[in-house]
C-alpha atoms as a PDB file:
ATOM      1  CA  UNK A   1     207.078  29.477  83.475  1.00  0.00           C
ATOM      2  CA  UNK A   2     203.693  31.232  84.258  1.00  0.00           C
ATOM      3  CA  UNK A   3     201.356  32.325  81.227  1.00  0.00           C
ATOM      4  CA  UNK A   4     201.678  35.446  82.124  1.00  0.00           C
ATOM      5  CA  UNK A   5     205.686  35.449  82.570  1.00  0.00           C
ATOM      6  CA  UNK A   6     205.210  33.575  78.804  1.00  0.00           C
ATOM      7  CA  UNK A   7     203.768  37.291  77.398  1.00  0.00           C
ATOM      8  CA  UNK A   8     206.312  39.419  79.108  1.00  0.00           C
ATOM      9  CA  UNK A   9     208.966  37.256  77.534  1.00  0.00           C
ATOM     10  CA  UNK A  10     207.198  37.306  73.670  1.00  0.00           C
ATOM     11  CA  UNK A  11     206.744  41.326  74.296  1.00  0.00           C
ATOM     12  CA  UNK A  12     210.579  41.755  75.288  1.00  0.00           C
ATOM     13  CA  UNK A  13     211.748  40.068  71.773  1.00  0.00           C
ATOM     14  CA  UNK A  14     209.515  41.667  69.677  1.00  0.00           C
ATOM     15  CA  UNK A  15     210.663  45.181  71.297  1.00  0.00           C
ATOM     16  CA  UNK A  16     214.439  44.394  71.187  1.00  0.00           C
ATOM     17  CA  UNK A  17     213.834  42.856  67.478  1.00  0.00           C
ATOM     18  CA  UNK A  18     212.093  46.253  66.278  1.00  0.00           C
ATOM     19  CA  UNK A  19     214.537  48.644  68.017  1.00  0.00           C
ATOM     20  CA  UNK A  20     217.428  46.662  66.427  1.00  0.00           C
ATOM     21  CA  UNK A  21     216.024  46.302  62.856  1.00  0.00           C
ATOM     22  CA  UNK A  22     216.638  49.336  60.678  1.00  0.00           C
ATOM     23  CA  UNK A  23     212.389  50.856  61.143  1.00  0.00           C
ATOM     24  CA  UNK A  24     211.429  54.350  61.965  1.00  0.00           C
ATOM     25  CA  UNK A  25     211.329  55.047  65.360  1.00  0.00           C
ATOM     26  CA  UNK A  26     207.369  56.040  65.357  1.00  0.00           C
ATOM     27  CA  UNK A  27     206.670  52.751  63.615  1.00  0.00           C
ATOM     28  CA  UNK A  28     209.125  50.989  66.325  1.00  0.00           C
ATOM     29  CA  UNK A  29     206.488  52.305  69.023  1.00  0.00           C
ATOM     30  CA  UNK A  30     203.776  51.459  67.754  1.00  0.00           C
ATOM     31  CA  UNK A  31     204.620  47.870  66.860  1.00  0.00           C
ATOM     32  CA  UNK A  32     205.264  47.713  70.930  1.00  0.00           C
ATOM     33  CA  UNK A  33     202.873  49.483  71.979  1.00  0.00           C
ATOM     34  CA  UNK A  34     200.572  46.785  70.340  1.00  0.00           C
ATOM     35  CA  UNK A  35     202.291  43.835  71.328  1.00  0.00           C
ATOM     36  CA  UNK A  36     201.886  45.049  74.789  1.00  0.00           C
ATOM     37  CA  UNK A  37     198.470  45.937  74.617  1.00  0.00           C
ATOM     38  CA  UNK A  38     196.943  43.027  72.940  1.00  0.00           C
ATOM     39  CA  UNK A  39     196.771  40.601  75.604  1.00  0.00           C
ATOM     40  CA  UNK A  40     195.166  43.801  77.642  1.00  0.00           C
ATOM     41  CA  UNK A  41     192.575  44.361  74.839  1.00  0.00           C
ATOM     42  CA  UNK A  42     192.263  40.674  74.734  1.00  0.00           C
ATOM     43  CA  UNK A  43     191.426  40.425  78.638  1.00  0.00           C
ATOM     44  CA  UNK A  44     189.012  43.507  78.570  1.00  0.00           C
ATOM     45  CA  UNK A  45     186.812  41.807  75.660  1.00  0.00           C
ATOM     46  CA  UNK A  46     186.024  38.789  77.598  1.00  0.00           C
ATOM     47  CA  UNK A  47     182.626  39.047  79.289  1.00  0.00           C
ATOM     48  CA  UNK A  48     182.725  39.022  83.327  1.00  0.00           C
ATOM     49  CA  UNK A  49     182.328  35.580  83.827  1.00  0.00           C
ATOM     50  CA  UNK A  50     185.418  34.826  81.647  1.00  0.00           C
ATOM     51  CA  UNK A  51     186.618  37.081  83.758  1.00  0.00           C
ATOM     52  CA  UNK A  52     185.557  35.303  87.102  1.00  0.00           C
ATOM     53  CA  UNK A  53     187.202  32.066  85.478  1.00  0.00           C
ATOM     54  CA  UNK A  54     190.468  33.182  84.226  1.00  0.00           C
ATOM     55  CA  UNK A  55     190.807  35.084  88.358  1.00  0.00           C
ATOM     56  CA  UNK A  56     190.437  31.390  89.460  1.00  0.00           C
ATOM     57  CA  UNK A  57     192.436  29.911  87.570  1.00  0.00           C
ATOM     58  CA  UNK A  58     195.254  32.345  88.165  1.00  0.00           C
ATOM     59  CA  UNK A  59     194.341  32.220  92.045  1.00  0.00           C
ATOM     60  CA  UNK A  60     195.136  28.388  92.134  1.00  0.00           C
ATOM     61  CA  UNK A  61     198.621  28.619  89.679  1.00  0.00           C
ATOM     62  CA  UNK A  62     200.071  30.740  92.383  1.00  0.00           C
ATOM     63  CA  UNK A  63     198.865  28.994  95.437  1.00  0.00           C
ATOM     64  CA  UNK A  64     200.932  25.759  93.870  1.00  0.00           C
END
């Protein structure tokens, strides 16, 4: 499984876990809308040539 595909799949429990546990709903969207934008915030604090890297890395995963 892809790094990426390994985030989607972390995100997608942690939503179904807080919509099933008894939380308020406001508290159930934020909780999600964090676990989905970490990895974003994450990605937008690395400097441009962490960046560069991390494209070329990614480029030669998929071209396996």
């Amino acid at each position: 499984m892809s790094p990426l595909g390994k985030y989607y799949v972390g995100a997608a429990v942690v939503a179904v876990l807080v919509f099933i546990l008894p939380v308020p709903s406001l508290l159930a969207w934020l909780i999600t809308i964090g676990a989905l934008g970490a990895p974003v915030v994450a990605y937008f604090m690395l400097d441009e040539s962490q960046r560069a890297r991390l494209r070329r890395i990614r480029r030669r995963q998929i071209g396996r």
